[in-house]
N, C-alpha and C. Protein backbone atom coordinates (compact mmCIF):
# COMPACT_ATOMS: atom_id res chain seq x y z
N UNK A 1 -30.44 13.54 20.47
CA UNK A 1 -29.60 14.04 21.54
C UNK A 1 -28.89 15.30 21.06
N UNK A 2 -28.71 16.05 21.97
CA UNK A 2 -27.96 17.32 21.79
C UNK A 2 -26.94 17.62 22.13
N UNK A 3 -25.82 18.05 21.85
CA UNK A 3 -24.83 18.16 21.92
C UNK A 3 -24.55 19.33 23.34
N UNK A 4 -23.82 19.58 24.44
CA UNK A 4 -24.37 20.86 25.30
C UNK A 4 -23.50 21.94 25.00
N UNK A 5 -22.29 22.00 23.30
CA UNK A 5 -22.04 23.04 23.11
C UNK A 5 -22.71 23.41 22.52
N UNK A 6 -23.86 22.87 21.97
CA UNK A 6 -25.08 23.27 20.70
C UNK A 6 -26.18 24.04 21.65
N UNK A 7 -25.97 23.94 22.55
CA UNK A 7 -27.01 24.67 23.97
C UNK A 7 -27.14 26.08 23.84
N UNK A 8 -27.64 27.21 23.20
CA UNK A 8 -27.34 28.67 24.00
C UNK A 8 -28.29 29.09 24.68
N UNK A 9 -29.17 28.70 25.22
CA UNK A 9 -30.52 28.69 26.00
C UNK A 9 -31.29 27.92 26.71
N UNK A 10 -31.98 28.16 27.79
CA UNK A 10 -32.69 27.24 28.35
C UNK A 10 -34.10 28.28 28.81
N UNK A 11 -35.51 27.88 28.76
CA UNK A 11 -36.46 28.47 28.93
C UNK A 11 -37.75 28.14 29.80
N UNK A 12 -38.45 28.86 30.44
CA UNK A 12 -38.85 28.26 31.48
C UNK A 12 -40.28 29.11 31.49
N UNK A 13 -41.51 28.03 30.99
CA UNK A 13 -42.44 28.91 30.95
C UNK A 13 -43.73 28.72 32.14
N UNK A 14 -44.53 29.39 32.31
CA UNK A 14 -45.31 29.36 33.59
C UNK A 14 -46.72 30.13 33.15
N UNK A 15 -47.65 29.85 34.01
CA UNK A 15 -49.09 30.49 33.71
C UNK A 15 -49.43 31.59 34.82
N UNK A 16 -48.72 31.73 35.36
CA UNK A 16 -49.03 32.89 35.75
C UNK A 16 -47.71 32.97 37.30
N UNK A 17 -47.93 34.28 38.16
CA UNK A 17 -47.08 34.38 39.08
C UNK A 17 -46.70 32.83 39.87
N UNK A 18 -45.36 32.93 40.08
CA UNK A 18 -45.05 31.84 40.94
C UNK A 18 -44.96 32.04 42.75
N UNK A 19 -45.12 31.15 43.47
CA UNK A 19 -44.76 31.42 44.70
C UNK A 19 -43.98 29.82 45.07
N UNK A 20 -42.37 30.12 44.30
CA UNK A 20 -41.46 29.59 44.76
C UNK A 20 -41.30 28.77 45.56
N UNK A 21 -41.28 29.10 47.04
CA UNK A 21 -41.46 28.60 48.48
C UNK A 21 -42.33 27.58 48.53
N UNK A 22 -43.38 27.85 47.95
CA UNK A 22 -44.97 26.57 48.26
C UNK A 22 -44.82 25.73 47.29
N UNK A 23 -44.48 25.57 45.84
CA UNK A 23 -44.19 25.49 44.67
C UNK A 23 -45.91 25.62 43.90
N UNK A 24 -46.12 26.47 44.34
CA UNK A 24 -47.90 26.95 43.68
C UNK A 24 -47.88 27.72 42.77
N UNK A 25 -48.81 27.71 41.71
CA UNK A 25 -49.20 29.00 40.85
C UNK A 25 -50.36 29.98 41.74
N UNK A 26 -49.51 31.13 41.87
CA UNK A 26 -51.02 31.95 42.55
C UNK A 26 -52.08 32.54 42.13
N UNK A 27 -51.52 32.62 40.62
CA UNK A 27 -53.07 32.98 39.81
C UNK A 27 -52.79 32.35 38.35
N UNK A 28 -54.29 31.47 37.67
CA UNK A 28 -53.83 31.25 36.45
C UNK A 28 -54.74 31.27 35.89
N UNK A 29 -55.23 32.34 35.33
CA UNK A 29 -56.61 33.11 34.26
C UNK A 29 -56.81 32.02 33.20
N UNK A 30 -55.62 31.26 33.01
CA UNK A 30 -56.08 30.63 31.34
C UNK A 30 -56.15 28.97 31.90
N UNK A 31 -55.91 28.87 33.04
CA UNK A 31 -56.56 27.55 33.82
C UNK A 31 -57.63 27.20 33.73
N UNK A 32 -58.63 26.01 33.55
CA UNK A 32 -59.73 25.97 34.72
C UNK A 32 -59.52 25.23 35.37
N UNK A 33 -60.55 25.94 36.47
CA UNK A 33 -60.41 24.51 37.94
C UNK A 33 -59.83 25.67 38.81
């Protein structure tokens, strides 16, 4: 467990553009399928 003054970051990674609204990836080159 972590302490949340031990926190200085939070990170948020993704494969390619997002489209928010739909919650879709709209393109993801290093996908298959």
């Amino acid at each position: 467990s972590v302490a949340p003054e031990d926190i200085i970051g939070i990170g948020i990674g993704a494969p390619g553009p997002l489209d928010v609204e739909k919650g879709i990836i709209n393109f993801a080159p290093n996908l298959p399928g």
